[in-house]
C-alpha atoms as a PDB file:
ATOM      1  CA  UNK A   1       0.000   0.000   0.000  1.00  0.00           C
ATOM      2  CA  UNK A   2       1.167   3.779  -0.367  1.00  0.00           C
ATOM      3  CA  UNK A   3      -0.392   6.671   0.604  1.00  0.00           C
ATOM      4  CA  UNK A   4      -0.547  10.372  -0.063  1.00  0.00           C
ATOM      5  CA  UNK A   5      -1.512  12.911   2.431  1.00  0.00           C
ATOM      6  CA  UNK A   6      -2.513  16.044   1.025  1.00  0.00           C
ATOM      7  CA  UNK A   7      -2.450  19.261   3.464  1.00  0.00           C
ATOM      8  CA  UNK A   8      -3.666  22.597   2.524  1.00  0.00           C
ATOM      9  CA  UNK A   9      -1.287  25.279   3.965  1.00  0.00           C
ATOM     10  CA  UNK A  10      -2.457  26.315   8.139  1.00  0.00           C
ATOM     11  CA  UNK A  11      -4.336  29.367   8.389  1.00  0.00           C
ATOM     12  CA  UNK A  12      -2.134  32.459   7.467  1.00  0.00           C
ATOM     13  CA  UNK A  13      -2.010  36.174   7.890  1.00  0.00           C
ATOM     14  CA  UNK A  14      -5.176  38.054   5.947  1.00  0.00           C
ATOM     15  CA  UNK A  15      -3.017  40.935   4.138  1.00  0.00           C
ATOM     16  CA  UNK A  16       0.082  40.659   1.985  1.00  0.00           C
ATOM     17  CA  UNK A  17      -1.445  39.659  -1.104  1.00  0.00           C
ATOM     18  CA  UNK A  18       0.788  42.064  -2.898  1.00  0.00           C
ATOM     19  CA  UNK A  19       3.401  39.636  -1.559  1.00  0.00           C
ATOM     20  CA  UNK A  20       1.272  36.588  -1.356  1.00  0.00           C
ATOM     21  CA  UNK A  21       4.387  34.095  -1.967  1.00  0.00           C
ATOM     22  CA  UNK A  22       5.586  35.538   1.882  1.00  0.00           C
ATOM     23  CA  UNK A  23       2.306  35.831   3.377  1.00  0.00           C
ATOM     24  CA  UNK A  24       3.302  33.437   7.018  1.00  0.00           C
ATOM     25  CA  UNK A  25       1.224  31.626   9.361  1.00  0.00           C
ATOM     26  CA  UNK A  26      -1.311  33.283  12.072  1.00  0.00           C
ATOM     27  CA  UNK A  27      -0.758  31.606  15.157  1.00  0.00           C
ATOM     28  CA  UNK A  28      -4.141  29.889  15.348  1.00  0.00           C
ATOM     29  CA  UNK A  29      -2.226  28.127  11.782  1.00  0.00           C
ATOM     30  CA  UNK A  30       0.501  27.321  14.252  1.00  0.00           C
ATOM     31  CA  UNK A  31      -1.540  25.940  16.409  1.00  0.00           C
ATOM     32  CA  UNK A  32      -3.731  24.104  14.291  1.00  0.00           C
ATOM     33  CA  UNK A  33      -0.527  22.672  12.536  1.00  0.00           C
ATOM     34  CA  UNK A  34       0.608  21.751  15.758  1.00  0.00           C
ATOM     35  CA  UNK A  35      -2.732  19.910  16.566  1.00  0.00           C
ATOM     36  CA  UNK A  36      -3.124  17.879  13.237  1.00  0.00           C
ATOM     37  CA  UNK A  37       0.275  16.595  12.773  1.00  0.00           C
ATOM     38  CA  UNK A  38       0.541  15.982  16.844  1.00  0.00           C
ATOM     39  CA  UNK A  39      -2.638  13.448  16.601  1.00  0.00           C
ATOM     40  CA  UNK A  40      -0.839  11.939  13.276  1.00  0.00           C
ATOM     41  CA  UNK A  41       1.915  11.379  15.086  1.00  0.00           C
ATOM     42  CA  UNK A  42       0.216   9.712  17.892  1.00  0.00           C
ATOM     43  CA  UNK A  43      -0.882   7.519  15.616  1.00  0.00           C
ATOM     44  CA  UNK A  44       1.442   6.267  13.194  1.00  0.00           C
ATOM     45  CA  UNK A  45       0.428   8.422  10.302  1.00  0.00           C
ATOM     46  CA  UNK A  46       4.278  10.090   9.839  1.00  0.00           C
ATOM     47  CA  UNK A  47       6.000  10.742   6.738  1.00  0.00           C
ATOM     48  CA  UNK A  48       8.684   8.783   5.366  1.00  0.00           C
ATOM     49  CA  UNK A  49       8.998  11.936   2.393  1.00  0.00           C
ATOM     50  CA  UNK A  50       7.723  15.726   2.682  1.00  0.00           C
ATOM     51  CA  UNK A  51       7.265  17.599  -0.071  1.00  0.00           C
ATOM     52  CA  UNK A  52       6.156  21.145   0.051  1.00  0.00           C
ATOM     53  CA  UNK A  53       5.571  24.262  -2.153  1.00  0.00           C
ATOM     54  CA  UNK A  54       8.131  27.099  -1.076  1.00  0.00           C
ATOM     55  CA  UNK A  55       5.850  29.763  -0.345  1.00  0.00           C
ATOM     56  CA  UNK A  56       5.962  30.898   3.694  1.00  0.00           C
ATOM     57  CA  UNK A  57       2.787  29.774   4.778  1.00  0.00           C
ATOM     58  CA  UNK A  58       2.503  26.448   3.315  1.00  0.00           C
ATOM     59  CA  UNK A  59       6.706  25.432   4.281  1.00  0.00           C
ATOM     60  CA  UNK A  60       5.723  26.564   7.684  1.00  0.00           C
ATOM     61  CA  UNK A  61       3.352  24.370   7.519  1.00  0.00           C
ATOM     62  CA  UNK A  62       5.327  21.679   6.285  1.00  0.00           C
ATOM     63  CA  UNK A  63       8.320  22.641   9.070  1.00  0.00           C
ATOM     64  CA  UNK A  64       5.521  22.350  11.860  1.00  0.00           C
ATOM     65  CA  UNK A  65       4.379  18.680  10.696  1.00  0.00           C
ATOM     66  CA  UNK A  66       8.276  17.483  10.401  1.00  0.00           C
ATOM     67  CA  UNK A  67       9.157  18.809  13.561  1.00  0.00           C
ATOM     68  CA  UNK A  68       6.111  16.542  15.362  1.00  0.00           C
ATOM     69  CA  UNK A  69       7.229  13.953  13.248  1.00  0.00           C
ATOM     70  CA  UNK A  70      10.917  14.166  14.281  1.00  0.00           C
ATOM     71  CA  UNK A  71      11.608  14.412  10.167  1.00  0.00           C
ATOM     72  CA  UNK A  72      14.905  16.889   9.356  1.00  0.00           C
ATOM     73  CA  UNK A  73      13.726  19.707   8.309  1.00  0.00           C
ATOM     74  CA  UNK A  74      16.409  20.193   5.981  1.00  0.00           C
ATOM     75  CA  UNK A  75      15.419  17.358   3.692  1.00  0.00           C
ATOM     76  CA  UNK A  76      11.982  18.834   3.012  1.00  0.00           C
ATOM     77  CA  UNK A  77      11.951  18.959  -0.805  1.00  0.00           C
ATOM     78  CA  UNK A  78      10.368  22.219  -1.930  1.00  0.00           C
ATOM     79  CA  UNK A  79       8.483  22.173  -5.503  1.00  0.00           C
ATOM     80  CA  UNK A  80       7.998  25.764  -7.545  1.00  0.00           C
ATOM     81  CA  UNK A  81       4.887  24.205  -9.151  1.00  0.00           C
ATOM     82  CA  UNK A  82       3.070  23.367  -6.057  1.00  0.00           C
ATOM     83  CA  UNK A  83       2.900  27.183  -5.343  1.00  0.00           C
ATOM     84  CA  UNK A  84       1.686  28.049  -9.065  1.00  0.00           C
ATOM     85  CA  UNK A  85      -0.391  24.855  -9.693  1.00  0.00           C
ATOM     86  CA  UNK A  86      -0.335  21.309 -11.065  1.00  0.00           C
ATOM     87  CA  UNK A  87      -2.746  19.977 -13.327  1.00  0.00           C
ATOM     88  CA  UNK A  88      -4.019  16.303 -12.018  1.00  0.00           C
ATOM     89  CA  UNK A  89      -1.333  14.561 -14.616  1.00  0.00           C
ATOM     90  CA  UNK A  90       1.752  16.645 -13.506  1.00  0.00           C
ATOM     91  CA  UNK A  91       0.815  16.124  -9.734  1.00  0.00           C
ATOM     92  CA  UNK A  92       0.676  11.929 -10.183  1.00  0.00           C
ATOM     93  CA  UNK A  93       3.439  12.095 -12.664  1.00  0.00           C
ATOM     94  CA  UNK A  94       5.055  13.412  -9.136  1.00  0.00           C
ATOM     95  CA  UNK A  95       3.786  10.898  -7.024  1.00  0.00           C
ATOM     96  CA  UNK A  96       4.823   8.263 -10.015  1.00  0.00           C
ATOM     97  CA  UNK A  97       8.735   9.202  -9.573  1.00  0.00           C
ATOM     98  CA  UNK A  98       8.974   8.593  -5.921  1.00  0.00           C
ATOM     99  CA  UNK A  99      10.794   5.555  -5.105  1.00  0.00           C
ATOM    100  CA  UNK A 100       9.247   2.518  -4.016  1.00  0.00           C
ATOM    101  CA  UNK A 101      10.790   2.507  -0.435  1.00  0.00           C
ATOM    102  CA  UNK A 102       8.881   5.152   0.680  1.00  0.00           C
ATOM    103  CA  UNK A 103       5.440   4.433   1.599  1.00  0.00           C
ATOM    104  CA  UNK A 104       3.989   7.557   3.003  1.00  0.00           C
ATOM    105  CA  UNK A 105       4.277  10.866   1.449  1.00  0.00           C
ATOM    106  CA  UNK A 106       3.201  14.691   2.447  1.00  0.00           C
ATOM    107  CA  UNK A 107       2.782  17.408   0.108  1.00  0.00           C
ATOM    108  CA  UNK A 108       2.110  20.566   1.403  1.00  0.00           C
ATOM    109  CA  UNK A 109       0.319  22.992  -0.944  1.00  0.00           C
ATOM    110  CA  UNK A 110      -2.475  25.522  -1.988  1.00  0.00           C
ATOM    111  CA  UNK A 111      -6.363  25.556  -2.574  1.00  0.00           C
ATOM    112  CA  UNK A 112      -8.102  25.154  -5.104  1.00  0.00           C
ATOM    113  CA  UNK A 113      -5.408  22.591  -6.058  1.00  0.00           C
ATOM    114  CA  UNK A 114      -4.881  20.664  -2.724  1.00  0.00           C
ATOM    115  CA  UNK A 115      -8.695  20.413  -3.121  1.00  0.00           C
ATOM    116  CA  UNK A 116      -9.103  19.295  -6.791  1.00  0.00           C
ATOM    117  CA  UNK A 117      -6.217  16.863  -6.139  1.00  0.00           C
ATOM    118  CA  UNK A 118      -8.011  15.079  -3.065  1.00  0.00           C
ATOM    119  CA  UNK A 119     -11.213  14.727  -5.585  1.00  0.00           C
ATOM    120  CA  UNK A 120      -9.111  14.003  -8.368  1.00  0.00           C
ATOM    121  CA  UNK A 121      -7.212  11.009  -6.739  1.00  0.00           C
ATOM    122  CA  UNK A 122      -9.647   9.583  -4.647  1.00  0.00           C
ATOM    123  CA  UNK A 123     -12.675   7.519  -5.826  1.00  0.00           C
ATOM    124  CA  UNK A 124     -14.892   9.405  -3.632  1.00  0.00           C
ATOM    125  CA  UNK A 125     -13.726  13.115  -1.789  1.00  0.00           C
ATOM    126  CA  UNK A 126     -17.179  14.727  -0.650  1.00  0.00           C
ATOM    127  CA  UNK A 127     -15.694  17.456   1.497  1.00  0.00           C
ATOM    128  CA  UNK A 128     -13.991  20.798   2.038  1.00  0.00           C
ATOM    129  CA  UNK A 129     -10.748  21.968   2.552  1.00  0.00           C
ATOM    130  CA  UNK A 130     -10.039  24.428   5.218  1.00  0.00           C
ATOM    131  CA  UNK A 131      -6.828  25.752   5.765  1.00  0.00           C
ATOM    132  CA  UNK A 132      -4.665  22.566   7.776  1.00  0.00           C
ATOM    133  CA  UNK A 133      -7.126  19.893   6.347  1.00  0.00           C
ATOM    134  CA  UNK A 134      -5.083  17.053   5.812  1.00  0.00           C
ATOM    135  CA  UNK A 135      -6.395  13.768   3.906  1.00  0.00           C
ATOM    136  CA  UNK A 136      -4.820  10.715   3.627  1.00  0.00           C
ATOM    137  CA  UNK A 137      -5.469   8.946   0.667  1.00  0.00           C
ATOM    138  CA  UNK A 138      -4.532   4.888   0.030  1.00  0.00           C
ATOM    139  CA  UNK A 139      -3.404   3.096  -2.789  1.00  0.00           C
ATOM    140  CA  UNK A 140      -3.693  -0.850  -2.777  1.00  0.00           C
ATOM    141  CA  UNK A 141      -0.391  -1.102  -4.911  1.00  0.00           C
ATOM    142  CA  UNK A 142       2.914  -2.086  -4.749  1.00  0.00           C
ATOM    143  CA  UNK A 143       4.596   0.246  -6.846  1.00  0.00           C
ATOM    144  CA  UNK A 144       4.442   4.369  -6.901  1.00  0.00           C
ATOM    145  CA  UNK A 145       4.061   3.852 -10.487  1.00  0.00           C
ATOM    146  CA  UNK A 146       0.748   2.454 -10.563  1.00  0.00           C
ATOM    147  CA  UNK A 147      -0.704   5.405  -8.494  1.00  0.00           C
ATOM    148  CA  UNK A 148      -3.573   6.959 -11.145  1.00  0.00           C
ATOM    149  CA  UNK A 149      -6.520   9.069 -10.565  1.00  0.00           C
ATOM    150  CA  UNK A 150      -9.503   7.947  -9.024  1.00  0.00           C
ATOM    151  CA  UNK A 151      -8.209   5.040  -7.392  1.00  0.00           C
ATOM    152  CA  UNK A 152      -7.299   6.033  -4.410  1.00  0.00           C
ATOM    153  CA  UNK A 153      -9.619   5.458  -1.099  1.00  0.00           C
ATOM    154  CA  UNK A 154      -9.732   8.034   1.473  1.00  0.00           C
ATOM    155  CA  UNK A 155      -8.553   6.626   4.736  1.00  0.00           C
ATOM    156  CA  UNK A 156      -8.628   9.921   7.304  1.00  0.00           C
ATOM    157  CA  UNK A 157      -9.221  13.415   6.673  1.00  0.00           C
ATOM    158  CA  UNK A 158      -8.466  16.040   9.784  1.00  0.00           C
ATOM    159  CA  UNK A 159      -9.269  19.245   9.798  1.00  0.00           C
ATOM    160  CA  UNK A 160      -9.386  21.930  12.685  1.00  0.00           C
ATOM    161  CA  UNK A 161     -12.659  22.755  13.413  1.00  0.00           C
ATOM    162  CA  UNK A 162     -12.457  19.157  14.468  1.00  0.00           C
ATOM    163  CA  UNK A 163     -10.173  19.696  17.186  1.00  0.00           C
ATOM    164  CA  UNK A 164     -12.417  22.861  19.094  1.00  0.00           C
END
């Protein structure tokens, strides 16, 4: 089995959008970050690969989850495209590159794609995606390679409001 967890960036600071790429985290983002990757961690759901677009709010984001993971920070792979968008192909042909020792992977990103991404590889993704939402999304195969749209089955999906 591998599985992808998609996480929209934590809640971030309302202004900047002159300078959206540097826009950083409120702390409520902090906290929720904090939160969601804390219960993860609790149980079992760590990474053994982060990936995360480079923009502030969504590596903070990313830098929160892999310190409550005990992941190095400094091996966080950062992607250009996941701050200025993937279409569905370009994001599996991603996932299809990873090698096969790594079972669970994080990618840290940006709505409307985090959101069209957790449709687009799952066979069913009814929900929203708040800022922190993170949903983990199973593949019953052996290889990265064999990861394709719509076959994917949504095993959790966290989100903040549930932790209030």
């Amino acid at each position: 089995m591998k599985r992808v967890v998609i996480v929209r960036h934590a809640k971030a600071v309302p202004y900047g959008y002159e300078d959206d790429f540097n826009r950083k985290l409120r702390d409520r983002g902090k906290k929720d970050a904090n939160q969601i990757s804390s219960t993860l961690m609790a149980e079992g759901k760590k990474a053994d690969l982060i990936i995360s677009s480079p923009a502030k709010r969504a590596f903070k984001t990313a830098k929160i989850y892999a310190d409550n993971f005990h992941y190095p920070i400094d091996i966080i792979i950062k992607i250009d495209d996941l701050y200025h968008g993937l279409t569905t192909q370009e994001f599996l042909d991603l996932i299809n590159d990873l090698s096969d020792d790594i079972q669970c992977v994080y990618i840290f990103g940006h709505n409307p794609m985090m959101h069209q991404m957790s449709y687009n590889l799952s066979k069913s993704f009814n929900s929203d995606m708040p800022t922190c939402s993170t949903v983990g999304i199973d593949f019953e195969v052996e290889k990265w390679s064999e990861v394709d749209a719509r076959n994917g089955n949504v095993s959790f999906h966290l989100m903040p409001r549930m932790f209030s």
